[in-house]
C-alpha atoms as a PDB file:
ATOM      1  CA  UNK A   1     101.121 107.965 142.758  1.00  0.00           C
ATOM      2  CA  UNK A   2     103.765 108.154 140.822  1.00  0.00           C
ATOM      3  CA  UNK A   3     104.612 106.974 136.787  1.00  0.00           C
ATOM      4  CA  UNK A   4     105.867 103.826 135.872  1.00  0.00           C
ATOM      5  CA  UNK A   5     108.090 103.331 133.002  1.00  0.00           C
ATOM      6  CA  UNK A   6     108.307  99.486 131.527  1.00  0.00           C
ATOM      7  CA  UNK A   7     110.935  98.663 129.621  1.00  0.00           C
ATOM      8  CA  UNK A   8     112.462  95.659 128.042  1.00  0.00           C
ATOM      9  CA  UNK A   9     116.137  94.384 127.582  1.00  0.00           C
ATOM     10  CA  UNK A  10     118.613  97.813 127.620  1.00  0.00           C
ATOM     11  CA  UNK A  11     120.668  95.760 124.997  1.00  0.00           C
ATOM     12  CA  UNK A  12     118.020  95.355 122.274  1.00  0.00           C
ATOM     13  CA  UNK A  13     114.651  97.693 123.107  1.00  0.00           C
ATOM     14  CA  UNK A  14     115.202 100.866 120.946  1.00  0.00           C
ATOM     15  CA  UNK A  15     112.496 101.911 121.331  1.00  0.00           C
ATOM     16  CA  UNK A  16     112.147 101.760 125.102  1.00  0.00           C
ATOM     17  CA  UNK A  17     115.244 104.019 125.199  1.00  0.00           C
ATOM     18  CA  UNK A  18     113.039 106.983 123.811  1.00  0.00           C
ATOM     19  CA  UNK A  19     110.789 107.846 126.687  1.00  0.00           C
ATOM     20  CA  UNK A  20     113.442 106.351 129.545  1.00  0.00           C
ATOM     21  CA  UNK A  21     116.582 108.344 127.984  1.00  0.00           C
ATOM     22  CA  UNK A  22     114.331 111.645 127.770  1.00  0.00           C
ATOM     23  CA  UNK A  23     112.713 111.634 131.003  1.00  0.00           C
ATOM     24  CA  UNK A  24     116.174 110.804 132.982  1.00  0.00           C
ATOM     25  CA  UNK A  25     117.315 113.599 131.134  1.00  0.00           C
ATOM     26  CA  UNK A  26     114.396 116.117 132.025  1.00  0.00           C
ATOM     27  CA  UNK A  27     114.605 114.592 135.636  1.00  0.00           C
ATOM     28  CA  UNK A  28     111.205 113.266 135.906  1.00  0.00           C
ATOM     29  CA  UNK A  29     111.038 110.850 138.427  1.00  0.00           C
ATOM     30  CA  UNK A  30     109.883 107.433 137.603  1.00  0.00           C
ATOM     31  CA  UNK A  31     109.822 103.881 138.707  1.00  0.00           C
ATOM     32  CA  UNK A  32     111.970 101.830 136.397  1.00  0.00           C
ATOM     33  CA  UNK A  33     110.653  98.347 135.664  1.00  0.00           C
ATOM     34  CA  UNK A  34     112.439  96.117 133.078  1.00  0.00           C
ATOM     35  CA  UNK A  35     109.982  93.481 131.307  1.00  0.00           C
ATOM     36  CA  UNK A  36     112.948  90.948 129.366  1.00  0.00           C
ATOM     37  CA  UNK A  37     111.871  90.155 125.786  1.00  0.00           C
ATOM     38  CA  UNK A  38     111.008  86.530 126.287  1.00  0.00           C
ATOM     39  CA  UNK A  39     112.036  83.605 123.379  1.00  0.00           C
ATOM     40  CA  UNK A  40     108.674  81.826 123.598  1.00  0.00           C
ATOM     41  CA  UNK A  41     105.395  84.226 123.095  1.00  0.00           C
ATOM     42  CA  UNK A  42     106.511  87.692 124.203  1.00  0.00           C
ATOM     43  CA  UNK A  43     103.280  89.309 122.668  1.00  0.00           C
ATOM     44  CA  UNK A  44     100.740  87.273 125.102  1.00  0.00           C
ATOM     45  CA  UNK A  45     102.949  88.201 128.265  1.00  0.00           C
ATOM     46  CA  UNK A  46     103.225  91.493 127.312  1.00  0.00           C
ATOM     47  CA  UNK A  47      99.584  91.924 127.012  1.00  0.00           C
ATOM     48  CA  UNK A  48      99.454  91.328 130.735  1.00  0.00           C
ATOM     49  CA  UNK A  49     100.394  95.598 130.904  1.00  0.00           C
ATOM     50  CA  UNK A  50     100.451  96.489 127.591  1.00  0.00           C
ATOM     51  CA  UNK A  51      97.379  96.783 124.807  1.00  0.00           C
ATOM     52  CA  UNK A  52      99.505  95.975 121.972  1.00  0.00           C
ATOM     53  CA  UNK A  53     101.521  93.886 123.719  1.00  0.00           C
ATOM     54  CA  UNK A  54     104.768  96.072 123.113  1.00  0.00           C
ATOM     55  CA  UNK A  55     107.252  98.209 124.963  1.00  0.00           C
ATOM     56  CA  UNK A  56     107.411 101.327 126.191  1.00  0.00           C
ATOM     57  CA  UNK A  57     104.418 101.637 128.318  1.00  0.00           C
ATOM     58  CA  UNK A  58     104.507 104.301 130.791  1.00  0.00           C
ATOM     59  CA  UNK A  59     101.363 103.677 133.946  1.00  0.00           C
ATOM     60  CA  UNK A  60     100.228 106.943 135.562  1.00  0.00           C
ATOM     61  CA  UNK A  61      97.512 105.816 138.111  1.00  0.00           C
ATOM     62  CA  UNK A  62      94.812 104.382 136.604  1.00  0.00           C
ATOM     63  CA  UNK A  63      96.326 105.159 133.097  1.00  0.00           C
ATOM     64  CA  UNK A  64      97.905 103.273 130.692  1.00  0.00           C
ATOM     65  CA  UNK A  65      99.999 105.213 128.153  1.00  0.00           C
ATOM     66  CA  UNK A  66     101.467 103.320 125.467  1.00  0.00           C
ATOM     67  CA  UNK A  67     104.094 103.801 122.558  1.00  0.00           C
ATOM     68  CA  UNK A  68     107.055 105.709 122.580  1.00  0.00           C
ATOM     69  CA  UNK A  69     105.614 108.715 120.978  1.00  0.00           C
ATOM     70  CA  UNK A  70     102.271 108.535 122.909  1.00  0.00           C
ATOM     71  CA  UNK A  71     104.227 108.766 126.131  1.00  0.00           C
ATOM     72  CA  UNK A  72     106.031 111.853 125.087  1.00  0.00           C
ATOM     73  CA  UNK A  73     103.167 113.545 123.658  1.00  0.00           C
ATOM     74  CA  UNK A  74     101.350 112.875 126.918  1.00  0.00           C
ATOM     75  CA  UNK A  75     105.028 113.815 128.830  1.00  0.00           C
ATOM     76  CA  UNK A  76     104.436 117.346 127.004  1.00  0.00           C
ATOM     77  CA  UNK A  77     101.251 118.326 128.593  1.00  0.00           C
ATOM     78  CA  UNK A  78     102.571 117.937 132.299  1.00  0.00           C
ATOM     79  CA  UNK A  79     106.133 118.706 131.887  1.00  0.00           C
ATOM     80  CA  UNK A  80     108.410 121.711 130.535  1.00  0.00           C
ATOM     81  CA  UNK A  81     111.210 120.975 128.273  1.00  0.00           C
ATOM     82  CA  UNK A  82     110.077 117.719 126.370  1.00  0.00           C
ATOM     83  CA  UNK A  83     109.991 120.241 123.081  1.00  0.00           C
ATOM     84  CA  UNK A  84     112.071 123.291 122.720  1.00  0.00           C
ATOM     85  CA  UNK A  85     110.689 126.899 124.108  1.00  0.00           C
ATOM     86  CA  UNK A  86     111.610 128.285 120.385  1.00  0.00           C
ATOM     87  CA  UNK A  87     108.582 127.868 117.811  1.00  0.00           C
ATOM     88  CA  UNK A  88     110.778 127.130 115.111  1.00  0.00           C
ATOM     89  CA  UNK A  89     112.962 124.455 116.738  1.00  0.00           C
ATOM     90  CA  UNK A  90     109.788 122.989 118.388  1.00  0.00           C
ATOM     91  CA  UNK A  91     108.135 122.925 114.797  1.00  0.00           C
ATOM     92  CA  UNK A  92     111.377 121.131 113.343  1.00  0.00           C
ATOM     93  CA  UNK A  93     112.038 118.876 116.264  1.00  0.00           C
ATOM     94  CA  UNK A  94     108.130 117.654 116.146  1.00  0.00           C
ATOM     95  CA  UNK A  95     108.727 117.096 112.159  1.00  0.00           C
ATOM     96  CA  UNK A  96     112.288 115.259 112.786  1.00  0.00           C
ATOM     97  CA  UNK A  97     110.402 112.743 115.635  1.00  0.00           C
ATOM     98  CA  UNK A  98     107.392 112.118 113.310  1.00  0.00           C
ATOM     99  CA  UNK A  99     110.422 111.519 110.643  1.00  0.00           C
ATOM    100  CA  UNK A 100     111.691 108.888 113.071  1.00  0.00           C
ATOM    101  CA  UNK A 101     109.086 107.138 114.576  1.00  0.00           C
ATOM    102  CA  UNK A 102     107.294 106.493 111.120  1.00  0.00           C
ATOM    103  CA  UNK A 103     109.835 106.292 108.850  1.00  0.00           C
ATOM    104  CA  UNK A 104     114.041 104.858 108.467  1.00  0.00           C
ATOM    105  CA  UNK A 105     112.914 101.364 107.509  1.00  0.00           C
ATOM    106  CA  UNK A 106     115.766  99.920 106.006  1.00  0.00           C
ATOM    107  CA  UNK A 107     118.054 101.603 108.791  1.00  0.00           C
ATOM    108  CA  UNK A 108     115.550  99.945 111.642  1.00  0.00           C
ATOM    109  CA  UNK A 109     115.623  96.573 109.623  1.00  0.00           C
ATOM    110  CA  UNK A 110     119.524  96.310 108.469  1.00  0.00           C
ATOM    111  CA  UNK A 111     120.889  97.620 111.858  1.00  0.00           C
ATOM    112  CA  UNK A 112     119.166  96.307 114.413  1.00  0.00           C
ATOM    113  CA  UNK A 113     120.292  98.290 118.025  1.00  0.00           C
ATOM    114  CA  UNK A 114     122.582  95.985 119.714  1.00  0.00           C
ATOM    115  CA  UNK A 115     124.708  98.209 121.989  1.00  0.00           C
ATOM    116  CA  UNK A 116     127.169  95.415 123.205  1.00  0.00           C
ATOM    117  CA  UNK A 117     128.465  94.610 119.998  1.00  0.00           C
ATOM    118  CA  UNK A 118     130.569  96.123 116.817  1.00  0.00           C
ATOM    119  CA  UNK A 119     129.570  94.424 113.474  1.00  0.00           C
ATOM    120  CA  UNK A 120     131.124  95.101 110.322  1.00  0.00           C
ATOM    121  CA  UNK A 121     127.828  95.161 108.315  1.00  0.00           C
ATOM    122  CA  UNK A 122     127.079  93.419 105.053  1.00  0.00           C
ATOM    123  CA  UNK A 123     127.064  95.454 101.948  1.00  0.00           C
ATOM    124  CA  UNK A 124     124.406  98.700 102.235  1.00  0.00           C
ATOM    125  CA  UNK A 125     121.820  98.341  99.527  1.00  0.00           C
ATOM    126  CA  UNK A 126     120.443 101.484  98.167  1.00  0.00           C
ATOM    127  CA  UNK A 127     117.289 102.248 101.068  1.00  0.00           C
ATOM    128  CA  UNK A 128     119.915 102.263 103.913  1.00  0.00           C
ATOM    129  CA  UNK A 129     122.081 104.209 101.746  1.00  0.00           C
ATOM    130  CA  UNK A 130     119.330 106.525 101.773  1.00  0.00           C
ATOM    131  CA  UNK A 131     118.580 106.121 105.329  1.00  0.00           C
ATOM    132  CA  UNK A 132     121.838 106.881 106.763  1.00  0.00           C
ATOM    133  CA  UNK A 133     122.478 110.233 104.259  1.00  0.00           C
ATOM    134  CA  UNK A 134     119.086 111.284 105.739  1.00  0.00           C
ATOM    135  CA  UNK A 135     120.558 111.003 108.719  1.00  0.00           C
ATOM    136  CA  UNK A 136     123.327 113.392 107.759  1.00  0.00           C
ATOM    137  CA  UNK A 137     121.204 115.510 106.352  1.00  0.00           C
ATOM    138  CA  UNK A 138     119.156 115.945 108.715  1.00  0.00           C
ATOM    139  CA  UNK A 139     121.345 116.123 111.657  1.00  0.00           C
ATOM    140  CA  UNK A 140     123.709 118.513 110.160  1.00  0.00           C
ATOM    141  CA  UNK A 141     120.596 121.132 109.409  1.00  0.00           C
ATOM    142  CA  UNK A 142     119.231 120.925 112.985  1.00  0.00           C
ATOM    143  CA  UNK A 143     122.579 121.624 114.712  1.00  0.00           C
ATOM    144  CA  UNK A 144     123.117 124.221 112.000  1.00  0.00           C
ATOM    145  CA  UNK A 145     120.269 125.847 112.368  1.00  0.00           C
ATOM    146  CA  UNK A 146     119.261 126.027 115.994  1.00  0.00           C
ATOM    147  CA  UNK A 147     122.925 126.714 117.107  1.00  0.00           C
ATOM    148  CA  UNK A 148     123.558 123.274 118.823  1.00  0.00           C
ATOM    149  CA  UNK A 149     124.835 121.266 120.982  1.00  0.00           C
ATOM    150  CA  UNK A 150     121.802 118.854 120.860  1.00  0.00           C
ATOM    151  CA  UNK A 151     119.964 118.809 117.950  1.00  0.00           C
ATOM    152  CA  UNK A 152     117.374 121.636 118.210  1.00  0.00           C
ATOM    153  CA  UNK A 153     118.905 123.777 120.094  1.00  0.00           C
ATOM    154  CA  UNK A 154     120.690 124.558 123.401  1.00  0.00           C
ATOM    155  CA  UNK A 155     119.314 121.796 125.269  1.00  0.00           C
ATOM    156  CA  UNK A 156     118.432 117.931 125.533  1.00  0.00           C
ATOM    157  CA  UNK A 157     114.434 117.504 123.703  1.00  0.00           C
ATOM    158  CA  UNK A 158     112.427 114.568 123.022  1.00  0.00           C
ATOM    159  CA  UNK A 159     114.306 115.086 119.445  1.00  0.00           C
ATOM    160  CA  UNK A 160     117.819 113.718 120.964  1.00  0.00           C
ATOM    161  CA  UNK A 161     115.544 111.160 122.709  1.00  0.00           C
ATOM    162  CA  UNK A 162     114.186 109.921 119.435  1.00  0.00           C
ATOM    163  CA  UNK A 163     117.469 109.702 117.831  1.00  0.00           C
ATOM    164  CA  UNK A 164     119.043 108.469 120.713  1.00  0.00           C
ATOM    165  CA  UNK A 165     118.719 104.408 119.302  1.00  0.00           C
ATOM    166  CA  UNK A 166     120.558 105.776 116.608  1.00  0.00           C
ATOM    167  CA  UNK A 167     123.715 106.397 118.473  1.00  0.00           C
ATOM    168  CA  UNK A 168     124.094 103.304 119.648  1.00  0.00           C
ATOM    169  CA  UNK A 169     123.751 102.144 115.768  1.00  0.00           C
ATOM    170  CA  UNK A 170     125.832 104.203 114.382  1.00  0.00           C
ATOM    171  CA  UNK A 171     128.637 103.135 116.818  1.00  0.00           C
ATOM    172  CA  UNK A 172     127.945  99.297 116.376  1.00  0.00           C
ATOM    173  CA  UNK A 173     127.619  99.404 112.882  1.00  0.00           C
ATOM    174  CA  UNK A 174     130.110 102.473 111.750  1.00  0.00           C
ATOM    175  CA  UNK A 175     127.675 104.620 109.706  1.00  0.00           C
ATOM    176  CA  UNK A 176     128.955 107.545 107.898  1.00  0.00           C
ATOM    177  CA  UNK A 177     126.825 110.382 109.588  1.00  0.00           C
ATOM    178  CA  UNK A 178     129.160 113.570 108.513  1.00  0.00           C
ATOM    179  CA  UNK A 179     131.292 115.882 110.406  1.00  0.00           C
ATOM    180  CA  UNK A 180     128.517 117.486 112.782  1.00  0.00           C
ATOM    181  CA  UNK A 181     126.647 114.588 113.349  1.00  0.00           C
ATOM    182  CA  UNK A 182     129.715 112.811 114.810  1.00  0.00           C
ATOM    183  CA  UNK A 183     130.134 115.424 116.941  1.00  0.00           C
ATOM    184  CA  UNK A 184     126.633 114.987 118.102  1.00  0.00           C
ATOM    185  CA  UNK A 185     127.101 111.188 118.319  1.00  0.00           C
ATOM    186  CA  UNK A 186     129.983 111.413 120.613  1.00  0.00           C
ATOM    187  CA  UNK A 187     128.066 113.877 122.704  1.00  0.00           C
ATOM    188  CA  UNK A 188     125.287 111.392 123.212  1.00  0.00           C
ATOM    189  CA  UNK A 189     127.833 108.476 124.141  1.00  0.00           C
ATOM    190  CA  UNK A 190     129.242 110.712 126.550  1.00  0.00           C
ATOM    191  CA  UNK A 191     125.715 111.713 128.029  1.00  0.00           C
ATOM    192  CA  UNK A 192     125.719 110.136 131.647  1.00  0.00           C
ATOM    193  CA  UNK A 193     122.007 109.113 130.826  1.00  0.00           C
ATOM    194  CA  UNK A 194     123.560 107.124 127.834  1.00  0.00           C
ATOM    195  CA  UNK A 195     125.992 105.851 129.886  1.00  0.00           C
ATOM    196  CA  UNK A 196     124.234 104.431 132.144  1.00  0.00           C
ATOM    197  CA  UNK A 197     121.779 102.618 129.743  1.00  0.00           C
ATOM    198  CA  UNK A 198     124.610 101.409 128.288  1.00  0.00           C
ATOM    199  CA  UNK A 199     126.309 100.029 131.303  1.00  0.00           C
ATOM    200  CA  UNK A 200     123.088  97.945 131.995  1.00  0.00           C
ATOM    201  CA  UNK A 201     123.225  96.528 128.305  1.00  0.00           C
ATOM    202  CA  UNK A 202     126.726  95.682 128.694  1.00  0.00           C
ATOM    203  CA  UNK A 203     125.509  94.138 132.201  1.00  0.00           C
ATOM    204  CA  UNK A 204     123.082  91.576 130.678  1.00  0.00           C
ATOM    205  CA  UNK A 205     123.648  87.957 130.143  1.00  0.00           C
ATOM    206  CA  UNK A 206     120.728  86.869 128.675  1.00  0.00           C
ATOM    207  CA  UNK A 207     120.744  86.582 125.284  1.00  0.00           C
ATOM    208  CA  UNK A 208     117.100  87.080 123.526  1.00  0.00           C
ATOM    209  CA  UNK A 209     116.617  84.159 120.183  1.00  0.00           C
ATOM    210  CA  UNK A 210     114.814  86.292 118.080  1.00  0.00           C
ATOM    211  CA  UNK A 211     117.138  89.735 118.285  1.00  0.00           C
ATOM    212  CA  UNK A 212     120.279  87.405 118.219  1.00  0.00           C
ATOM    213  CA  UNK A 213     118.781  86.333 114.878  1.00  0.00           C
ATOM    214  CA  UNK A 214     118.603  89.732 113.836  1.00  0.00           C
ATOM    215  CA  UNK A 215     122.077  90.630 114.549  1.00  0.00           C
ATOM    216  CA  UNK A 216     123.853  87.288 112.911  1.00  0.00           C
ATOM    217  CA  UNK A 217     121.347  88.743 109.365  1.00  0.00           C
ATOM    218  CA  UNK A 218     123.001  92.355 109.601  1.00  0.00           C
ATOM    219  CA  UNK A 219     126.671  91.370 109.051  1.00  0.00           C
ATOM    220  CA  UNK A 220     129.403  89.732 111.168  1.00  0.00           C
ATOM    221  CA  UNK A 221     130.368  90.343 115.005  1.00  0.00           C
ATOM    222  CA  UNK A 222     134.118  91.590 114.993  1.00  0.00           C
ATOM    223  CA  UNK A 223     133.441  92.408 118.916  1.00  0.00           C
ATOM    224  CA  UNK A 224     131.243  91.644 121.820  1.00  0.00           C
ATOM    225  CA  UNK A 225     131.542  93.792 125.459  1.00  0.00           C
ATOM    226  CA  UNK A 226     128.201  92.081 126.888  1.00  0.00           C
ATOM    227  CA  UNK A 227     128.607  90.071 130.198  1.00  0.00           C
ATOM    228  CA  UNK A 228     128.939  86.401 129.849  1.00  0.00           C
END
């Protein structure tokens, strides 16, 4: 038997793009099954597959792995290439997914990922600030460091995978992110795995309350590719 990766809406679920992006990349076969954030009580039908009643969830058998970095920590035992083969990239790219799965508040909070849309935000106060010159920081030193093209190192890790949401924000809400991590950016929106999440975001018509909500508090839609 074979895993099962559940998902939610391509358009809005950042952080079901982690495991889904990264294991497309690494070609490890899965079944793809989309679970659409519902308007009423999304928690209680999640809970039908999920213990915290939350996306990703990734079933293997009898197993029920939850949590985008559970799922790539338990990716790493059975599969090559979900860190990089270098100790020193695979000790940075470990720190720089801890970094993101724990941390970026403001940047999680004041950009919410909507990949159909460009917003011109409102004004940054000083956390995103922070957030997005972290970002620069950050990026610039990994691809500076490890030689490039993805972030630590020659080739696609679970580091791109964690950053991957990012992209998408970056795009929709024109963050400053410095010379080399534009480079990287554009590399990622031209990464057929990218691509074709983002064809299936720009594919839905549904339009979830609670994310819209979001959106409409993080500054003003100038333009919208979704489907009608």
């Amino acid at each position: 038997m074979g895993y099962t990766l559940i998902t939610a809406n391509r358009n809005y679920s950042s952080w079901s793009l982690r495991p889904w992006v990264l294991m497309h990349t690494l070609g490890i076969p899965f079944e793809d099954r989309v679970e659409p954030f519902l308007p009423a009580d999304n928690f209680t039908a999640f809970r039908r597959f999920s213990p915290t009643g939350q996306v990703p969830v990734l079933l293997d058998g009898e197993r029920t792995i939850w949590d985008s970095l559970g799922i790539t920590l338990y990716l790493a035992e059975r599969h090559a290439g979900v860190w990089p083969g270098d100790a020193d990239a695979r000790a940075w790219a470990q720190a720089a997914v801890a970094e993101m799965h724990g941390g970026f508040g403001a940047l999680r909070s004041r950009c919410t990922m909507n990949v159909g849309v460009r917003v011109r935000p409102h004004p940054f106060g000083p956390a995103l600030l922070r957030d997005v010159a972290r970002l620069d920081e950050l990026w610039a030193e990994g691809l500076a460091r490890f030689g490039g093209p993805f972030l630590a190192g020659a080739d696609f890790t679970a580091a791109d995978a964690f950053y991957a949401p990012v992209v998408f924000r970056v795009r929709t809400y024109g963050l400053e992110v410095g010379e080399a991590g534009r480079v990287w950016v554009d590399r990622m929106l031209a990464h057929p795995a990218m691509r074709e999440w983002e064809a299936a975001a720009l594919a839905e018509t549904a339009r979830e309350p609670g994310h819209e909500a979001e959106l409409a508090g993080c500054g003003t839609v100038i333009e919208d590719h979704r489907a009608r």
